[in-house]
Protein backbone atom coordinates (compact mmCIF):
# COMPACT_ATOMS: atom_id res chain seq x y z
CA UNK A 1 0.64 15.82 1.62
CA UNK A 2 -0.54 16.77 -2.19
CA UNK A 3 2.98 17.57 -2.90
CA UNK A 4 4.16 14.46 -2.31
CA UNK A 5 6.08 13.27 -5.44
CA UNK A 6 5.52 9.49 -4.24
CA UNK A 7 2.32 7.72 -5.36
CA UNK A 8 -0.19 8.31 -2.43
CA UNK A 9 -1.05 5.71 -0.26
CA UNK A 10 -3.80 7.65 2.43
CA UNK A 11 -6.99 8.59 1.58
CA UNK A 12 -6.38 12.06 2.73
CA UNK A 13 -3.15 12.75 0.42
CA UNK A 14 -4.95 11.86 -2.46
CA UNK A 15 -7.05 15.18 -3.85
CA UNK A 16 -10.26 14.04 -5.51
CA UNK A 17 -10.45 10.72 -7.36
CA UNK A 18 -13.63 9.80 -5.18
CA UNK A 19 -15.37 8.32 -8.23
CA UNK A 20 -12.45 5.95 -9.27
CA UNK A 21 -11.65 5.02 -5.60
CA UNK A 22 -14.92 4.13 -5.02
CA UNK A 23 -15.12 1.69 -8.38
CA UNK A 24 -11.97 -0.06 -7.44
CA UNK A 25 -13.27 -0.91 -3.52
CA UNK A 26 -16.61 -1.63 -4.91
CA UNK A 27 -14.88 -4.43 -7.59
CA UNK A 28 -13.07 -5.76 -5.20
CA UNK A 29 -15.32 -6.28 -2.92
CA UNK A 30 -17.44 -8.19 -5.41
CA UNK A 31 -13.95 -9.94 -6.71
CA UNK A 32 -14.62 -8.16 -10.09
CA UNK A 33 -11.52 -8.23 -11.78
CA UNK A 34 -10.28 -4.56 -13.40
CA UNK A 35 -8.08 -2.41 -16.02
CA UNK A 36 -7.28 1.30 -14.10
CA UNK A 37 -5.38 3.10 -17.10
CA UNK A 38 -4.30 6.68 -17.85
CA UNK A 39 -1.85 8.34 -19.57
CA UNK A 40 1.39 8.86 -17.72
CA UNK A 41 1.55 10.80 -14.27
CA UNK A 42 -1.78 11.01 -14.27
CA UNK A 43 -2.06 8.98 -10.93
CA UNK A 44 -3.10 5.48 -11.72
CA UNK A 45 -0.89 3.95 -9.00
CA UNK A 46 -1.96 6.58 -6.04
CA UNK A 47 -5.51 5.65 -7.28
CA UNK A 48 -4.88 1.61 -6.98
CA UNK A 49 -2.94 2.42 -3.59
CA UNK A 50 -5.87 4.36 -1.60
CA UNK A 51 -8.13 1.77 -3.11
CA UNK A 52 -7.02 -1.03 -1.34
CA UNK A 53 -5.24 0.03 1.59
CA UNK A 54 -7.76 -1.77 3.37
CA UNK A 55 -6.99 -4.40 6.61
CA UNK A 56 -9.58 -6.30 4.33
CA UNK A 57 -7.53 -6.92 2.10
CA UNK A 58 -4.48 -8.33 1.65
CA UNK A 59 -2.42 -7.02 -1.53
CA UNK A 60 0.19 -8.60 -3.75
CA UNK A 61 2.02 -6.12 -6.39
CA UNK A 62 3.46 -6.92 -8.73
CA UNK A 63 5.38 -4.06 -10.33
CA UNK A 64 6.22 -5.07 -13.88
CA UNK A 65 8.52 -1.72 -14.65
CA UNK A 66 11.23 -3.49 -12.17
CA UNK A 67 11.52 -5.95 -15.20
CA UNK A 68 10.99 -3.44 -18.00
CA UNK A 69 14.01 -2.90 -20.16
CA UNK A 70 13.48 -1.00 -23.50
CA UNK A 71 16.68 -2.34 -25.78
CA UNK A 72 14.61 -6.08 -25.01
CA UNK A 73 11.49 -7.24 -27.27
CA UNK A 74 11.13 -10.37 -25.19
CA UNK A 75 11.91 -11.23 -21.21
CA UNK A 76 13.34 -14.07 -19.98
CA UNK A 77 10.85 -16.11 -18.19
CA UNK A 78 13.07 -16.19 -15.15
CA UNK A 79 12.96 -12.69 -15.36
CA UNK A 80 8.89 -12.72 -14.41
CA UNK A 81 9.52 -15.82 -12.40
CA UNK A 82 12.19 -14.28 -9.85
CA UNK A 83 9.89 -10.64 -9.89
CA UNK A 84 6.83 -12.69 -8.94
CA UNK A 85 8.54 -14.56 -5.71
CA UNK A 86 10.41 -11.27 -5.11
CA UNK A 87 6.67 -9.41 -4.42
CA UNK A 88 5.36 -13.02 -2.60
CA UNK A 89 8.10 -12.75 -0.16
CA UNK A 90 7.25 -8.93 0.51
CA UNK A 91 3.72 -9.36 0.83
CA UNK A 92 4.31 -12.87 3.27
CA UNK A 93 6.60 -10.45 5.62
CA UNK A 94 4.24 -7.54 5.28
CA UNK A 95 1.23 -9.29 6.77
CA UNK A 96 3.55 -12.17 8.47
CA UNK A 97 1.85 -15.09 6.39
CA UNK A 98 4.85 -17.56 6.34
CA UNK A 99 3.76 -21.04 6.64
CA UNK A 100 2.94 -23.33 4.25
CA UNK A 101 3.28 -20.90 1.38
CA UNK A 102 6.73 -20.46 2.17
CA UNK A 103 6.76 -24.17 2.11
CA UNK A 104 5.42 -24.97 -0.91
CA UNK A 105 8.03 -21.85 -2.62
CA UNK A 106 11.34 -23.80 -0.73
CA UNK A 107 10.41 -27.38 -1.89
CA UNK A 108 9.83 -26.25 -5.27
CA UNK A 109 13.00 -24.06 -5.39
CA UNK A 110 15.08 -26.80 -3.38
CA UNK A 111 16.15 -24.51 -0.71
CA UNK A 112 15.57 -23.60 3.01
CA UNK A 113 12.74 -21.73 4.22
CA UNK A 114 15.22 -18.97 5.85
CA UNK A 115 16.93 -18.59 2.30
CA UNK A 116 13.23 -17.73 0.80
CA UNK A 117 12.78 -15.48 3.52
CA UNK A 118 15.58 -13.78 3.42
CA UNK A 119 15.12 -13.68 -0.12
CA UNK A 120 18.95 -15.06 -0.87
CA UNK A 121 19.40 -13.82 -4.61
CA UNK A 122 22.01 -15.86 -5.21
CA UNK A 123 20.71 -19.46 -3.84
CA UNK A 124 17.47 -18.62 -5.63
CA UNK A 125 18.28 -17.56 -9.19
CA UNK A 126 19.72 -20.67 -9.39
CA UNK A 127 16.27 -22.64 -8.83
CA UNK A 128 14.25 -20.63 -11.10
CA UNK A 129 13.70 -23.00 -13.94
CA UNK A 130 12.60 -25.58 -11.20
CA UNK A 131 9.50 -23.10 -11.17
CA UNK A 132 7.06 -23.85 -13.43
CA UNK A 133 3.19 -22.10 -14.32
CA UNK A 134 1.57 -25.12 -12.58
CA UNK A 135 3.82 -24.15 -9.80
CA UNK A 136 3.05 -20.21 -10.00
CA UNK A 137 -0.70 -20.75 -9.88
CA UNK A 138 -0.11 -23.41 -7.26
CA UNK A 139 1.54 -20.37 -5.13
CA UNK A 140 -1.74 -18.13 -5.62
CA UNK A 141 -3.69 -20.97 -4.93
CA UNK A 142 -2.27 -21.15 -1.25
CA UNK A 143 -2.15 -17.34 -0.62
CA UNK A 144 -6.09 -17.43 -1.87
CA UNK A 145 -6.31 -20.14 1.32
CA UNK A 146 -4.81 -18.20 3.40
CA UNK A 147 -6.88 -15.01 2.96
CA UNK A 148 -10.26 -16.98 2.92
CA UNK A 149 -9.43 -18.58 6.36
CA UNK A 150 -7.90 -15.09 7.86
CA UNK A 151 -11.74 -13.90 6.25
CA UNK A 152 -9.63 -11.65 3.64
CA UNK A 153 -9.59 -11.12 0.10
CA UNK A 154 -6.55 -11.62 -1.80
CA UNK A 155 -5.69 -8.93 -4.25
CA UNK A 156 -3.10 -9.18 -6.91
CA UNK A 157 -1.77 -5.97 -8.82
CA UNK A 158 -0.11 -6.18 -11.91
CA UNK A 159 1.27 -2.71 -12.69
CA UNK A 160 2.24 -1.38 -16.22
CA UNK A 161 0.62 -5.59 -16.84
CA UNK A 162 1.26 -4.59 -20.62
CA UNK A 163 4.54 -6.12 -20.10
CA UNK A 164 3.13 -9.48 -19.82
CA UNK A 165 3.25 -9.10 -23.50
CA UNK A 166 6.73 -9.68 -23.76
CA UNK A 167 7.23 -12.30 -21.04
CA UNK A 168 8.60 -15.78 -22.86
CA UNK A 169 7.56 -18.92 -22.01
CA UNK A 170 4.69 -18.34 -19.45
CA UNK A 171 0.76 -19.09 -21.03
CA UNK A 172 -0.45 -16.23 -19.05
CA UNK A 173 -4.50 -17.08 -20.17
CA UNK A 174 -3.77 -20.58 -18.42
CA UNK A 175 -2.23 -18.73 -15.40
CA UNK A 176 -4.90 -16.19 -14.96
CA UNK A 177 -8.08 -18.92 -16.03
CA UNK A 178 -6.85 -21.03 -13.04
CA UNK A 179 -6.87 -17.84 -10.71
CA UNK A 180 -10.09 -16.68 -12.18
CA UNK A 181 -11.92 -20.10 -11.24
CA UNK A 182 -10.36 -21.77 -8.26
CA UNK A 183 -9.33 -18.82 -6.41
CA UNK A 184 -12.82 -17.33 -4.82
CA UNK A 185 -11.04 -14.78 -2.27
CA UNK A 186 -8.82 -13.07 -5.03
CA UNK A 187 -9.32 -10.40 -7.29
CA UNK A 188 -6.58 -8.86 -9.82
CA UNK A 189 -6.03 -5.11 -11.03
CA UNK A 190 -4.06 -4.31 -14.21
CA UNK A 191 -2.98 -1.08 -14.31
CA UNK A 192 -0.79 0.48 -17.42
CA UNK A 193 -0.34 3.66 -18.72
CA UNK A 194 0.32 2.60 -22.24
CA UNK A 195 -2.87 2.63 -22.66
CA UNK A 196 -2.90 0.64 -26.37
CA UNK A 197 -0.73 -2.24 -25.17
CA UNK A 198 -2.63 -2.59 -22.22
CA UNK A 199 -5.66 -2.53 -24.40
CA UNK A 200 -4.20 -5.57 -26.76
CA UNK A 201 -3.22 -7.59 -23.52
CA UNK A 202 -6.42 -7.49 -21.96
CA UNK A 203 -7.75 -8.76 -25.09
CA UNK A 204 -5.04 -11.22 -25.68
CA UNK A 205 -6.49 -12.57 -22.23
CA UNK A 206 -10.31 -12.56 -22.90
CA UNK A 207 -10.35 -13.60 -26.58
CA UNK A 208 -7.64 -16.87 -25.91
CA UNK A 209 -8.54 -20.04 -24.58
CA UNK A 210 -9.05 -20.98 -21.41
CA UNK A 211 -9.49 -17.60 -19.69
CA UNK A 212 -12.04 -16.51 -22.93
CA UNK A 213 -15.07 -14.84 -21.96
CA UNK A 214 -13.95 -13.69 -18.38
CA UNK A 215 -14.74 -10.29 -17.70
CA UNK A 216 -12.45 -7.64 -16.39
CA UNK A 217 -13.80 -3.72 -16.01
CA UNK A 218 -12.41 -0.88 -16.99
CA UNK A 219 -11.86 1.83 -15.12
CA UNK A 220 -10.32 5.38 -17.02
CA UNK A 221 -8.26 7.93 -14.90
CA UNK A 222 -8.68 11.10 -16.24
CA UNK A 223 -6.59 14.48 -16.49
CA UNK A 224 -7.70 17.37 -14.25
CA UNK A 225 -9.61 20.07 -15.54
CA UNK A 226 -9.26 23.73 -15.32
CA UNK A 227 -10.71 24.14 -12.20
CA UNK A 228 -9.76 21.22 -10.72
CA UNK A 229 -5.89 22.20 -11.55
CA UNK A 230 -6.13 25.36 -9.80
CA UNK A 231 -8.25 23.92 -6.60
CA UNK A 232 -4.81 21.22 -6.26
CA UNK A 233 -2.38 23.46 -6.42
CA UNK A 234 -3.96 26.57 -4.07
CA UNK A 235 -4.81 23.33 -1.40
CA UNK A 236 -1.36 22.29 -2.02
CA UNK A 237 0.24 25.55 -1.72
CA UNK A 238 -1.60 26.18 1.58
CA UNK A 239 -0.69 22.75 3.41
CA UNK A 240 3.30 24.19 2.73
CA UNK A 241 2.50 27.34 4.11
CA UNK A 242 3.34 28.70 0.72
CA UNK A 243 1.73 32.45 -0.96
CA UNK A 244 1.54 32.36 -4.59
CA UNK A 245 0.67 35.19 -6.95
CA UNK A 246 -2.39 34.23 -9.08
CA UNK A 247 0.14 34.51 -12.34
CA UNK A 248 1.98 31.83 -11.26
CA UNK A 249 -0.95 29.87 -10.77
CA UNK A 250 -2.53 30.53 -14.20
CA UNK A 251 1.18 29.61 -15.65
CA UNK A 252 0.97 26.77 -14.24
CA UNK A 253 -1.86 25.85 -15.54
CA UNK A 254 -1.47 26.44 -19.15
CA UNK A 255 2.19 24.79 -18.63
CA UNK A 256 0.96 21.58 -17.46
CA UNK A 257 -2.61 20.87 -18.73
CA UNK A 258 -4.38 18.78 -15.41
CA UNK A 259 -1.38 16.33 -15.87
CA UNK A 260 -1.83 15.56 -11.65
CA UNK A 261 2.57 13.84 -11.72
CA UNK A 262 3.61 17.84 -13.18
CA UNK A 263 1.69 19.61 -11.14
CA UNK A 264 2.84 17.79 -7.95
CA UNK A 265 6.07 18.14 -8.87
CA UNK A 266 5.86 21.65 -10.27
CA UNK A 267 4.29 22.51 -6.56
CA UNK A 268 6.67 20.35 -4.43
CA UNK A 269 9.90 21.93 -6.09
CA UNK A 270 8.85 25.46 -5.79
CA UNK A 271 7.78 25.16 -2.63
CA UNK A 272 11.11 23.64 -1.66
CA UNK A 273 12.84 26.55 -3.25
CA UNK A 274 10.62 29.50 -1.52
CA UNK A 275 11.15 27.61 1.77
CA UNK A 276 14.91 27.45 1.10
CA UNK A 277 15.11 31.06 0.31
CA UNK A 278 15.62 29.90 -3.54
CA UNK A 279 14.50 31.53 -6.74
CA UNK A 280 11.30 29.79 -7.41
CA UNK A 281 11.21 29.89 -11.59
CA UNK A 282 8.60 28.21 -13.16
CA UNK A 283 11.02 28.00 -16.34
CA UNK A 284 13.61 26.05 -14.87
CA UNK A 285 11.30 23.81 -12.93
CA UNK A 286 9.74 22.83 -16.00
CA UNK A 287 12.79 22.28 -17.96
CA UNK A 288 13.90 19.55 -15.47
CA UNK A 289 10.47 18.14 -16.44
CA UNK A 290 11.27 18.47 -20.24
CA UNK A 291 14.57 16.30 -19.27
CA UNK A 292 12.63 13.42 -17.70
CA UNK A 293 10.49 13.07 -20.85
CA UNK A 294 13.40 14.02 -23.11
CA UNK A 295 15.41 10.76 -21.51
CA UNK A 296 12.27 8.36 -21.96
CA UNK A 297 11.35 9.33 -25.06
CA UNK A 298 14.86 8.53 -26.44
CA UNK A 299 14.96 5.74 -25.19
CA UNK A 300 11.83 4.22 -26.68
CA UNK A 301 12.53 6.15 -29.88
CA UNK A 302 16.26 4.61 -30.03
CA UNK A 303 15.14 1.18 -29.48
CA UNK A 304 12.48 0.87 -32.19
CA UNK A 305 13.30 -0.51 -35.91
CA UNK A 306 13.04 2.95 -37.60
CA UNK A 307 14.35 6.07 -34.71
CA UNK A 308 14.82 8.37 -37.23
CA UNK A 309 11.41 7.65 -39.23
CA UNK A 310 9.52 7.86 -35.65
CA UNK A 311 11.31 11.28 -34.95
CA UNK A 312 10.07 12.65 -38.61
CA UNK A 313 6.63 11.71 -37.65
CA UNK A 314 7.08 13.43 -34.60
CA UNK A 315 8.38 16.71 -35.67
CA UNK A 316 5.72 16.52 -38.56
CA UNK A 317 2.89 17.29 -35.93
CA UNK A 318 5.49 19.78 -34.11
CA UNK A 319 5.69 21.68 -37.49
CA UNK A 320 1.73 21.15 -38.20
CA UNK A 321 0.85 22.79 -35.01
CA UNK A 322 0.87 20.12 -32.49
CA UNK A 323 -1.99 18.29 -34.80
CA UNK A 324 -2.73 16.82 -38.18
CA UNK A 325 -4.31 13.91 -40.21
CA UNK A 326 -2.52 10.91 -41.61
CA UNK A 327 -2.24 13.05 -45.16
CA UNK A 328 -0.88 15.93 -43.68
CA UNK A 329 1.81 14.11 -41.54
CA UNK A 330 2.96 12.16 -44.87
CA UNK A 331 3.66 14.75 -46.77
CA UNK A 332 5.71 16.78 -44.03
CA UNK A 333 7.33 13.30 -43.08
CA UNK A 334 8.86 13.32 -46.47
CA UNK A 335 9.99 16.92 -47.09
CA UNK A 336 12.25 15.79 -43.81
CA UNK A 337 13.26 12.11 -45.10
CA UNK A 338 13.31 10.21 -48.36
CA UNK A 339 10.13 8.51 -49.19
CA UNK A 340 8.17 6.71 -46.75
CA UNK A 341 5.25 5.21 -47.47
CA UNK A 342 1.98 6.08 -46.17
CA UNK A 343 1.04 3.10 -44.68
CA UNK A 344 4.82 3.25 -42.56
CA UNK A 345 3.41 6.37 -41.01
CA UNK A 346 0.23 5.20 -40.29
CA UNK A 347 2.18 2.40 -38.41
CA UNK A 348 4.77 4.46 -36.81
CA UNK A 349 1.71 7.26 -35.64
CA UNK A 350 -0.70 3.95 -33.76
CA UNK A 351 2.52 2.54 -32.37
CA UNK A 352 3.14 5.88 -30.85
CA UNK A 353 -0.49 6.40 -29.99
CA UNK A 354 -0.39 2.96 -28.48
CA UNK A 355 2.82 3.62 -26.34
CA UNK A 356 0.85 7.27 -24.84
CA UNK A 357 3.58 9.29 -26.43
CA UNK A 358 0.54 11.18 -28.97
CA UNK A 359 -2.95 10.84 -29.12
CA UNK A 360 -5.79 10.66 -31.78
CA UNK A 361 -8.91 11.91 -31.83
CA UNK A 362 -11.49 11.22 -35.07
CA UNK A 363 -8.72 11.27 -37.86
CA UNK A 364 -6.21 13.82 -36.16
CA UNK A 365 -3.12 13.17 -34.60
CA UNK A 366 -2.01 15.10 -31.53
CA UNK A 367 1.52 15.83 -29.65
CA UNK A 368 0.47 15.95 -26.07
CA UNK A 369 -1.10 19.32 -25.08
CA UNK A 370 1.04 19.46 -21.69
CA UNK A 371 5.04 21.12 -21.92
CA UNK A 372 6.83 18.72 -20.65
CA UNK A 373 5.78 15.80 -22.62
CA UNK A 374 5.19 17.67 -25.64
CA UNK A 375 8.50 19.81 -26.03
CA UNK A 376 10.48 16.57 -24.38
CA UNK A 377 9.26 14.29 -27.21
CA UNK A 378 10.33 16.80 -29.77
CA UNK A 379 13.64 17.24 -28.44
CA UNK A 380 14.21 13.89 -28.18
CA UNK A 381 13.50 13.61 -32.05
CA UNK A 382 15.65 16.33 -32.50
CA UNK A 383 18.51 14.51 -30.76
CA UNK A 384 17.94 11.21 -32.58
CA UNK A 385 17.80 13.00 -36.46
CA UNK A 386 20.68 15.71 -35.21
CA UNK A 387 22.90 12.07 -35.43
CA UNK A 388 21.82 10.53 -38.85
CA UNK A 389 22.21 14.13 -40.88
């Protein structure tokens, strides 16, 4: 369904995205390793799902969020260490590899091969510093076996991979060289959808010794146009049986700007209310949106080293318009706080760039031209400054 909330995982649930689908199989097929990055909700994951759901293939994810934690600069390397086994034991019940993978992981860890598999918690957090990155590459190694003698190709996912950047302890160039050269039957996707940080990691990886000079593609998920807004939501509409008035529709569209994650949403909850015999309001399904990005963005703001400096920049573009240049923003910035310096701004406006919370195009600043992420980032500055005056 293209109301599904979920990311998509058959071809037919997913509308459009031929292009990008087509890229990723293609890659993979020729073990080209790839970035697929996007702002948020724009459908990254559903993309990398349809991709690969392939018998062919025989998929590893590893979901980086489960580890993300925004009041941390740095993760324990257990943290990564217990994630990575955690997705090795799904994928080894998922396609029923077992064997001498699940070997090697129970020697290592000093346990029984029915405590991996059952993926005992408590016996294994234990063992984690028995694991070490000869012993992580050692466990792709073996999966890379497997696949090549089952005829498959192995592919690992790293989702939201800018995270890497904070792991401790792991030499992640090391990890992914040895991958890169011994492991013939595996490719690896990075997806992220802070699209900066993504940027620096990937380059982190290709400009440091050993992995330098290895090539990974980029692939860029786009917004939805116009057109292409309307075409998902009528299709949508019609698989839930649903009549909409064409004002809706064109509300809709200037509400959420070809962001695909608010438009499912917007057309999954108000078709759940008009089959419930509920007010459908566009209003109040687009202030629970506002909440979602309100929460996040307070988050990130609250756990940087200068909240109330990143919520003046913030409400400096709200005030210019939802735009300006690096001038304009310093001036406002400091009509709302003492003095900050022009080069703090500067800072504060690529970190938040970087993180997908505002964009820039040529020298101009923007706040997000969607609702939900634009009045949800200003509230959340609102919150964080309503506290320090």
């Amino acid at each position: 369904m293209l109301f599904d909330v979920r990311p998509k995982e058959d071809r037919k649930d997913l509308y459009d995205r031929d292009k990008e689908v087509e890229e990723i199989k293609e890659s993979v097929e020729r073990k080209v390793w790839l970035a697929v990055y996007g702002v948020r909700r724009v459908g990254k994951t559903s993309v990398v799902n349809v991709a690969i759901n392939d018998p062919k293939y025989i998929v590893v994810k590893f979901n980086l969020i489960r580890i993300y934690d925004p009041k941390k600069k740095k993760y324990p390397k257990s943290s990564f260490i217990s994630l990575f086994l955690e997705s090795v034991n799904e994928a080894i019940k998922k396609y029923t590899l077992g064997g001498r993978v699940v070997r090697f992981i129970s020697n290592v860890l000093g346990i029984d091969e029915k405590s991996f598999i059952e993926f005992n918690v408590v016996k294994i957090r234990a063992k984690l510093k028995r694991f070490r990155d000869e012993d992580l590459s050692s466990v792709i190694r073996e999966l890379d076996l497997l696949s090549s003698d089952n005829k498959k190709t192995l592919v690992l996912v790293f989702d939201e991979a800018q995270e890497l950047l904070k792991v401790n302890g792991i030499n992640f160039p090391s990890f992914f060289h040895d991958i890169y050269d011994y492991c013939k039957s595996t490719t690896v996707i990075f997806t992220g959808s802070t699209v900066g940080i993504l940027e620096k990691t990937l380059k982190g990886l290709e400009y440091e010794k050993p992995f330098f000079g290895r090539y990974i593609r980029r692939i860029k998920v786009e917004k939805f146009n116009e057109e292409m807004s309307k075409d998902f939501l009528l299709k949508g509409f019609d698989e839930e049986g649903i009549k909409v008035n064409e004002e809706v529709i064109r509300e809709a569209l200037k509400r959420f700007d070809g962001i695909p994650g608010w438009l499912t949403f917007f057309g999954a909850e108000y078709s759940f209310r008009v089959k419930h015999g509920e007010k459908a309001d566009i209003d109040e399904i687009e202030a629970m949106a506002i909440e979602e990005v309100r929460k996040e963005a307070k988050d990130f703001i609250s756990n940087t080293q200068s909240p109330e400096r990143y919520s003046a920049v913030i409400l400096s573009l709200d005030r210019l318009g939802g735009h300006g240049s690096l001038r304009d923003v310093t001036k406002v910035v400091n009509s709302i706080l003492n003095e900050v310096p022009e080069p703090r701004v500067y800072e504060i406006l690529n970190r938040l760039v970087d993180v997908s919370f505002i964009e820039k195009e040529g020298d101009e600043y923007y706040l997000p031209k969607d609702e939900p992420d634009r009045k949800g980032l200003v509230l959340a500055s609102k919150d964080i400054l309503s506290k320090v005056s």
